[in-house]
PDB file of N, CA and C in Angstrom:
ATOM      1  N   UNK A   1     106.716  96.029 109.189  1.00  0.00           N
ATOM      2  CA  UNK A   1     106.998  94.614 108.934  1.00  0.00           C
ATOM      3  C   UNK A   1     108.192  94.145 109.762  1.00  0.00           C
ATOM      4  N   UNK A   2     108.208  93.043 110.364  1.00  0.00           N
ATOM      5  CA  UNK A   2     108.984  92.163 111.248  1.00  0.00           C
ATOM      6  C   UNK A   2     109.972  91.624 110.171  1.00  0.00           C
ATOM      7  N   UNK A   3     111.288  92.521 110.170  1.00  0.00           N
ATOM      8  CA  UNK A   3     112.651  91.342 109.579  1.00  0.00           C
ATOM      9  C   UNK A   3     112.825  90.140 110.123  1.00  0.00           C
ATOM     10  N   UNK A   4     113.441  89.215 108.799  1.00  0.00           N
ATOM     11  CA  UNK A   4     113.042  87.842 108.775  1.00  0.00           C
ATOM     12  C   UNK A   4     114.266  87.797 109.810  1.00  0.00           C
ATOM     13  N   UNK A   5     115.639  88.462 109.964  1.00  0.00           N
ATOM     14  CA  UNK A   5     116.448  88.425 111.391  1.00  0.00           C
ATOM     15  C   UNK A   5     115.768  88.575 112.747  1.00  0.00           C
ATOM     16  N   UNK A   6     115.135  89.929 112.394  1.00  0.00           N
ATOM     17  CA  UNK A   6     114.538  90.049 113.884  1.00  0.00           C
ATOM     18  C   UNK A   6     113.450  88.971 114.404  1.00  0.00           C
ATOM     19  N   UNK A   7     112.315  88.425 113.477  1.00  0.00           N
ATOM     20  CA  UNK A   7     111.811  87.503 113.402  1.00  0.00           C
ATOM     21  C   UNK A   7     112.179  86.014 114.058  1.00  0.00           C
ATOM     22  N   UNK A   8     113.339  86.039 113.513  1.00  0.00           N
ATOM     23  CA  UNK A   8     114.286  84.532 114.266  1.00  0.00           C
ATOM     24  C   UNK A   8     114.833  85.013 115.701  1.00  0.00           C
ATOM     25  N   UNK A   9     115.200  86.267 115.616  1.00  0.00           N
ATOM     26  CA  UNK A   9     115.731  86.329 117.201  1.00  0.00           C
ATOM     27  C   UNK A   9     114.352  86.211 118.242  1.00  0.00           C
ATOM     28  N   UNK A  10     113.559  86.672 117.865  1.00  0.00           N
ATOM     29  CA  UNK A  10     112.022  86.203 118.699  1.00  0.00           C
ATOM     30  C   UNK A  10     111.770  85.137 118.764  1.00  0.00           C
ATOM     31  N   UNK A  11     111.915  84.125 117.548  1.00  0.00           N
ATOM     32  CA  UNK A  11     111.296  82.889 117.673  1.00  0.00           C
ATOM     33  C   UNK A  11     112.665  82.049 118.320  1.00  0.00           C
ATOM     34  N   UNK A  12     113.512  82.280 119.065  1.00  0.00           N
ATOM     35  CA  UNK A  12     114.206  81.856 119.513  1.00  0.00           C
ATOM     36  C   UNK A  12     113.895  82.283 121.066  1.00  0.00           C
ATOM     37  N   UNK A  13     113.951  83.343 121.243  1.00  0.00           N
ATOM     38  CA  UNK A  13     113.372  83.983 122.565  1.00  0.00           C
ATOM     39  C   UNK A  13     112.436  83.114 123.304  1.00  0.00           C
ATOM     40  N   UNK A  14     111.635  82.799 121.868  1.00  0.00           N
ATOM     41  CA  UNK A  14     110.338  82.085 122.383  1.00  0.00           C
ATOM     42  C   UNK A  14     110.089  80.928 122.784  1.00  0.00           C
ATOM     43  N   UNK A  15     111.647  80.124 122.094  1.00  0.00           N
ATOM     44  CA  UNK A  15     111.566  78.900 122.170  1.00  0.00           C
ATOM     45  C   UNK A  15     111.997  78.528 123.936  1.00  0.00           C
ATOM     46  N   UNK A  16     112.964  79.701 123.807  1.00  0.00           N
ATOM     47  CA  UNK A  16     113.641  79.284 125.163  1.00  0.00           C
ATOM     48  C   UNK A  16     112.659  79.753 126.048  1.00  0.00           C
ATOM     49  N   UNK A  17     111.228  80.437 126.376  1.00  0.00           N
ATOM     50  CA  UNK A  17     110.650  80.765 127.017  1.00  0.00           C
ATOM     51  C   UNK A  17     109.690  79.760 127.286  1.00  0.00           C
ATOM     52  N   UNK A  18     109.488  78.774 125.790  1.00  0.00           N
ATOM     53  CA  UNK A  18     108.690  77.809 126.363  1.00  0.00           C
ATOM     54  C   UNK A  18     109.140  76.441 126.961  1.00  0.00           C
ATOM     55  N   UNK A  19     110.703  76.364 127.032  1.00  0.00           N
ATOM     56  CA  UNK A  19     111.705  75.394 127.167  1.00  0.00           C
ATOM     57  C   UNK A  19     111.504  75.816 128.955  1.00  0.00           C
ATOM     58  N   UNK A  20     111.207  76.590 129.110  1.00  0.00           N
ATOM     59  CA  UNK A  20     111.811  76.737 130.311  1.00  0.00           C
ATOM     60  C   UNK A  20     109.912  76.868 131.206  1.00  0.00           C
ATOM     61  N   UNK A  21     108.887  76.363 130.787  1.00  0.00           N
ATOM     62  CA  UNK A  21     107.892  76.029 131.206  1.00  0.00           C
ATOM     63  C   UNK A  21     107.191  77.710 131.143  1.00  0.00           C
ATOM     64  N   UNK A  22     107.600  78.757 130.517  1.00  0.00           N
ATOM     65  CA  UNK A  22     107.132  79.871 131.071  1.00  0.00           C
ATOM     66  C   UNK A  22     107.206  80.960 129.863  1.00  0.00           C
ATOM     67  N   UNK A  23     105.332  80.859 129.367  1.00  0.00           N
ATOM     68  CA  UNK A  23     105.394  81.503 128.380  1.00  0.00           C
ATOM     69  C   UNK A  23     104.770  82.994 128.138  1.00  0.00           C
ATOM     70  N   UNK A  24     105.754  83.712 129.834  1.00  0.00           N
ATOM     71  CA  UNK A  24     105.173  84.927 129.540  1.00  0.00           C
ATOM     72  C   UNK A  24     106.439  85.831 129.642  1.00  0.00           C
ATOM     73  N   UNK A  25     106.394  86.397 128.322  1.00  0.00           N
ATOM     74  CA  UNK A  25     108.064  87.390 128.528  1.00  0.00           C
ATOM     75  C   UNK A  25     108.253  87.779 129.406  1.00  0.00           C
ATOM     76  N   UNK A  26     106.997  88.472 129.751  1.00  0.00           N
ATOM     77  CA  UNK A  26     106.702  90.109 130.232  1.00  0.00           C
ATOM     78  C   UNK A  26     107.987  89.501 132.366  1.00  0.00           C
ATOM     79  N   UNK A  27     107.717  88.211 132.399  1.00  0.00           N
ATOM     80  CA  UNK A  27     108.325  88.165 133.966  1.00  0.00           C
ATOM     81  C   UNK A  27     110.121  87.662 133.539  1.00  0.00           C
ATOM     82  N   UNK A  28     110.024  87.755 132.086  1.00  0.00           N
ATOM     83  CA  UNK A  28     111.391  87.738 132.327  1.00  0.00           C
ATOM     84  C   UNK A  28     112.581  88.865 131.390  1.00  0.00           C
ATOM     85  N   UNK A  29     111.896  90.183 131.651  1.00  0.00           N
ATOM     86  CA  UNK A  29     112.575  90.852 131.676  1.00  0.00           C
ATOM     87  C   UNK A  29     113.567  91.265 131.906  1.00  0.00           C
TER      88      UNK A  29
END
């Protein structure tokens, strides 16, 4: 199970991944 911390640090990750037109992690390693 995904902690509801770790959870938010992703959905933050994510936000800024789609803020920034580019919604594939994997190239911004």
């Amino acid at each position: 199970m995904i902690t509801g911390e770790l959870k938010n640090k992703i959905d933050q990750l994510w936000e800024m991944l789609w803020t920034e037109g580019n919604a594939n992690p994997l190239t911004n390693i």
